[in-house]
C-alpha atoms as a PDB file:
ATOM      1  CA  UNK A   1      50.775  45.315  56.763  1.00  0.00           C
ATOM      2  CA  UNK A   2      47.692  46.716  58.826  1.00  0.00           C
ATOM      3  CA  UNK A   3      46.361  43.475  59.538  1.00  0.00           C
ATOM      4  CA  UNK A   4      49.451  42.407  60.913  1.00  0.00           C
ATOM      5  CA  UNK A   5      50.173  45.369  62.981  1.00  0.00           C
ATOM      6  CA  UNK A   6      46.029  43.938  63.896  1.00  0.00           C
ATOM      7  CA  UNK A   7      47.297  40.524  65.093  1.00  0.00           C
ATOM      8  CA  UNK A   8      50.461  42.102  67.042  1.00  0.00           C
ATOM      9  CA  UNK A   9      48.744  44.922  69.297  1.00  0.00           C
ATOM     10  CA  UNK A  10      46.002  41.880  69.626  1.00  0.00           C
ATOM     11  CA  UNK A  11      48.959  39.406  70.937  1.00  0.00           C
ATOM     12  CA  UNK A  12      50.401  42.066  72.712  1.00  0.00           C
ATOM     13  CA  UNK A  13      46.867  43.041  74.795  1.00  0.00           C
ATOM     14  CA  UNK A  14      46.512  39.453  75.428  1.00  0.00           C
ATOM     15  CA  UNK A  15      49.743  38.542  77.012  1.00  0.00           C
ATOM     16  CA  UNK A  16      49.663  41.771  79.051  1.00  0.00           C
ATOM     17  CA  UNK A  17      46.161  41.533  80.250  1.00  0.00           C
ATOM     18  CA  UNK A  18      46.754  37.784  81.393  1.00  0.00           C
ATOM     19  CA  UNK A  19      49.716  38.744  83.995  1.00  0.00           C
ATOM     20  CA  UNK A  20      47.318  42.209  85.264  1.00  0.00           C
ATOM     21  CA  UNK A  21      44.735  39.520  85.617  1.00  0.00           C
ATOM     22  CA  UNK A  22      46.634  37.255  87.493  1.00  0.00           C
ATOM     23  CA  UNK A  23      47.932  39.619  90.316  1.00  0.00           C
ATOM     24  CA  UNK A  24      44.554  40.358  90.462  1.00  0.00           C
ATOM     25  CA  UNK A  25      43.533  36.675  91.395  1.00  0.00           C
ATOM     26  CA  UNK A  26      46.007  36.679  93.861  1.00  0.00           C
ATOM     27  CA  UNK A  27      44.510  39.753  95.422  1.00  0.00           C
ATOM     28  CA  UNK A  28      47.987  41.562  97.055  1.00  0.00           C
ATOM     29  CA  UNK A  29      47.155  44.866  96.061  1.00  0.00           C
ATOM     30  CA  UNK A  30      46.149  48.006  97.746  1.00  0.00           C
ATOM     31  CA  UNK A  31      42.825  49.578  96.107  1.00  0.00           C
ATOM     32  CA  UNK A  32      44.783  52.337  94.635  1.00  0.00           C
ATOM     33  CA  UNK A  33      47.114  49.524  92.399  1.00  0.00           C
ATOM     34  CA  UNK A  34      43.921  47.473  92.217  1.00  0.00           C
ATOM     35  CA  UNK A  35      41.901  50.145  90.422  1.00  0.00           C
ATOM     36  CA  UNK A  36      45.150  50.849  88.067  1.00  0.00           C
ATOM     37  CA  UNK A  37      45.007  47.249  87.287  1.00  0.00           C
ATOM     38  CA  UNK A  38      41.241  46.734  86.843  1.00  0.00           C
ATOM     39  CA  UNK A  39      41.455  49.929  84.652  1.00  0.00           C
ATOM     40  CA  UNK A  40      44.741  48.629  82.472  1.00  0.00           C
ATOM     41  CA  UNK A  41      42.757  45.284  82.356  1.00  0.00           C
ATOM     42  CA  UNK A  42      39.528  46.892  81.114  1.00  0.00           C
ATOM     43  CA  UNK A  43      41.422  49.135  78.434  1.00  0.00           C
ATOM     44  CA  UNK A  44      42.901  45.727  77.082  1.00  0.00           C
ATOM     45  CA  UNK A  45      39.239  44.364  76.565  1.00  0.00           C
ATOM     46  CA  UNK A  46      38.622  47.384  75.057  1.00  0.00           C
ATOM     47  CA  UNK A  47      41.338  47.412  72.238  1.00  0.00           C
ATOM     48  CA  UNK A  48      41.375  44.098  72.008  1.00  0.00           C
ATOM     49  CA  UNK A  49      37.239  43.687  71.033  1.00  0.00           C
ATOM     50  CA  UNK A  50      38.582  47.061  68.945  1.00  0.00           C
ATOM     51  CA  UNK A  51      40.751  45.060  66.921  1.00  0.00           C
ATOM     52  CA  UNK A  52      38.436  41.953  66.330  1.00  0.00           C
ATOM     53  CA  UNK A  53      35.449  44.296  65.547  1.00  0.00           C
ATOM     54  CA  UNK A  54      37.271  45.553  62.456  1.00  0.00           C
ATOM     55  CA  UNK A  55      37.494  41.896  60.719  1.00  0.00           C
ATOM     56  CA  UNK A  56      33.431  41.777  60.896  1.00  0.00           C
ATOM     57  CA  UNK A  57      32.507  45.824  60.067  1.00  0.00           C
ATOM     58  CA  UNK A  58      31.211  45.970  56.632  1.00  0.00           C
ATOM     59  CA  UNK A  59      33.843  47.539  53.956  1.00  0.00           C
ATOM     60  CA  UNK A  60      36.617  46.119  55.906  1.00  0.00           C
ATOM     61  CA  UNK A  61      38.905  43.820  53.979  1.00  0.00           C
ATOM     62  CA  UNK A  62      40.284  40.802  55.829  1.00  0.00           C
ATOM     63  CA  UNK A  63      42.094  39.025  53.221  1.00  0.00           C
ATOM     64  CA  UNK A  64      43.782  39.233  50.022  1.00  0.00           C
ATOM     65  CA  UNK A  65      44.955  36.647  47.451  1.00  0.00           C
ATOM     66  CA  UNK A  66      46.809  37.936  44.256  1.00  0.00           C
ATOM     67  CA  UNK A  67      46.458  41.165  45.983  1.00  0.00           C
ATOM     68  CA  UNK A  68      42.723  41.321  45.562  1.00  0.00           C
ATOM     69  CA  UNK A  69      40.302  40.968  48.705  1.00  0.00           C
ATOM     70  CA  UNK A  70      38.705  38.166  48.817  1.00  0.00           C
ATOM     71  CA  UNK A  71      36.885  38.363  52.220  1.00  0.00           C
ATOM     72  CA  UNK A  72      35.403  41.635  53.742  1.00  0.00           C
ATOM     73  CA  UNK A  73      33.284  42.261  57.130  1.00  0.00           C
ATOM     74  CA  UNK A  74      29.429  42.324  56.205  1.00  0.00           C
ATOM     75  CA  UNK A  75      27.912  43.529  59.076  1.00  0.00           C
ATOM     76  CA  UNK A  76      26.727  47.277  59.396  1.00  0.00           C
ATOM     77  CA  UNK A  77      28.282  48.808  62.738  1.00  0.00           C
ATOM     78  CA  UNK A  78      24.926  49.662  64.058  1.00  0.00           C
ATOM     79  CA  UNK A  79      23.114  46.724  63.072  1.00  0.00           C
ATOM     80  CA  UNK A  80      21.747  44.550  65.612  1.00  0.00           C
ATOM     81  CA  UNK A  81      24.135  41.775  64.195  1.00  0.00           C
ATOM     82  CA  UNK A  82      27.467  43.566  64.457  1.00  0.00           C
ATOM     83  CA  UNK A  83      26.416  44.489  68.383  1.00  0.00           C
ATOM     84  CA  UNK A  84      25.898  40.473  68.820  1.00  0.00           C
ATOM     85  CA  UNK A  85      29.073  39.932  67.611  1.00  0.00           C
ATOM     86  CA  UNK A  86      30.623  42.566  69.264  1.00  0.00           C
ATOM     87  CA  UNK A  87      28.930  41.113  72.801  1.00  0.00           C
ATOM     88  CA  UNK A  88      30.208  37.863  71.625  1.00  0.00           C
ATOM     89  CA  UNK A  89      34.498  38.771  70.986  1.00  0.00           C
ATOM     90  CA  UNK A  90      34.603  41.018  74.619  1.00  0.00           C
ATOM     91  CA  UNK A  91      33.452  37.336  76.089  1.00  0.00           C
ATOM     92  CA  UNK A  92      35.700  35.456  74.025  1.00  0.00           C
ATOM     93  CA  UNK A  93      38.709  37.516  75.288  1.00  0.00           C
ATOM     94  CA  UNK A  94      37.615  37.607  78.696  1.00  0.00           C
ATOM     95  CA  UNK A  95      37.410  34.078  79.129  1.00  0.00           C
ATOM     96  CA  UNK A  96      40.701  33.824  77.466  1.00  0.00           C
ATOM     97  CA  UNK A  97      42.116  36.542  79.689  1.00  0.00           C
ATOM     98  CA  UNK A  98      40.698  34.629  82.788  1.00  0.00           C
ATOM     99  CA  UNK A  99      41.805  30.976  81.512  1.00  0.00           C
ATOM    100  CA  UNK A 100      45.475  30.706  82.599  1.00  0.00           C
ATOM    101  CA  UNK A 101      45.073  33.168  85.786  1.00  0.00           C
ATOM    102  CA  UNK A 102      42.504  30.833  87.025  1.00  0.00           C
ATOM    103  CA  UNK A 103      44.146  27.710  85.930  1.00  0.00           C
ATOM    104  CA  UNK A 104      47.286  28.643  87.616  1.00  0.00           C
ATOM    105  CA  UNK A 105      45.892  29.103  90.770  1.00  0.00           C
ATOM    106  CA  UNK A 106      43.472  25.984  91.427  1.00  0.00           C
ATOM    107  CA  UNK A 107      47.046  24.574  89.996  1.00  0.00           C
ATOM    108  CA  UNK A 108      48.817  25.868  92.956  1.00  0.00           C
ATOM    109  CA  UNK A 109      46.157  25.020  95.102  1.00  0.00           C
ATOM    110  CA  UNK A 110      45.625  20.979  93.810  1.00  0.00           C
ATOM    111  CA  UNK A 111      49.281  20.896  94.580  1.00  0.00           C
ATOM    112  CA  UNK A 112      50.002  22.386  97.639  1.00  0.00           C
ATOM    113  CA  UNK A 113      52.191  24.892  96.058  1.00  0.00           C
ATOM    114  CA  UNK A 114      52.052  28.321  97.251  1.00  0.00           C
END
């Protein structure tokens, strides 16, 4: 049940971040609603990388079969490794956060639609 509540606040951050990203590609904003959105988009990365850390921090089970865990995190939070990996999910998300926003709009642009 936790991991799934995991995978929906994940799905959730995702979707929402994408459409703050977008209006901020198309840049009709004052800079008060522009700093709301960076800030909304920036506490998404944040709970999102939150979320994702947990499957690779050591004591953490991932999954169970027969309701034993078969596969934990191994990495120790401060370890150099767990930072690299850590480094490596807030780029993963960002990229996927700034896929479809970007994609949409040199979209609109090949094709003359505004």
């Amino acid at each position: 049940l936790s991991h799934a509540s995991f995978i929906e606040g994940l799905l959730e951050a995702l979707c929402s971040s994408q459409v703050q990203v977008h209006a901020l590609v198309h840049d009709k904003w004052d800079q008060k609603q522009r700093s709301s959105l960076q800030l909304s988009v920036a506490v998404s990365i944040v709970a999102m990388t939150n979320v994702l850390a947990k499957f690779d921090r050591r004591g953490e089970v991932v999954h169970y079969i027969e309701q034993k865990p078969s596969l934990g995190g191994i990495a120790p939070v401060c370890s150099p490794a767990f930072l690299l990996v850590v480094l490596c999910r807030i780029t993963g998300i960002t990229s996927r956060m700034l896929l479809f926003p970007f994609f949409s709009d040199l979209l609109h642009e090949e094709l003359k639609i505004s």
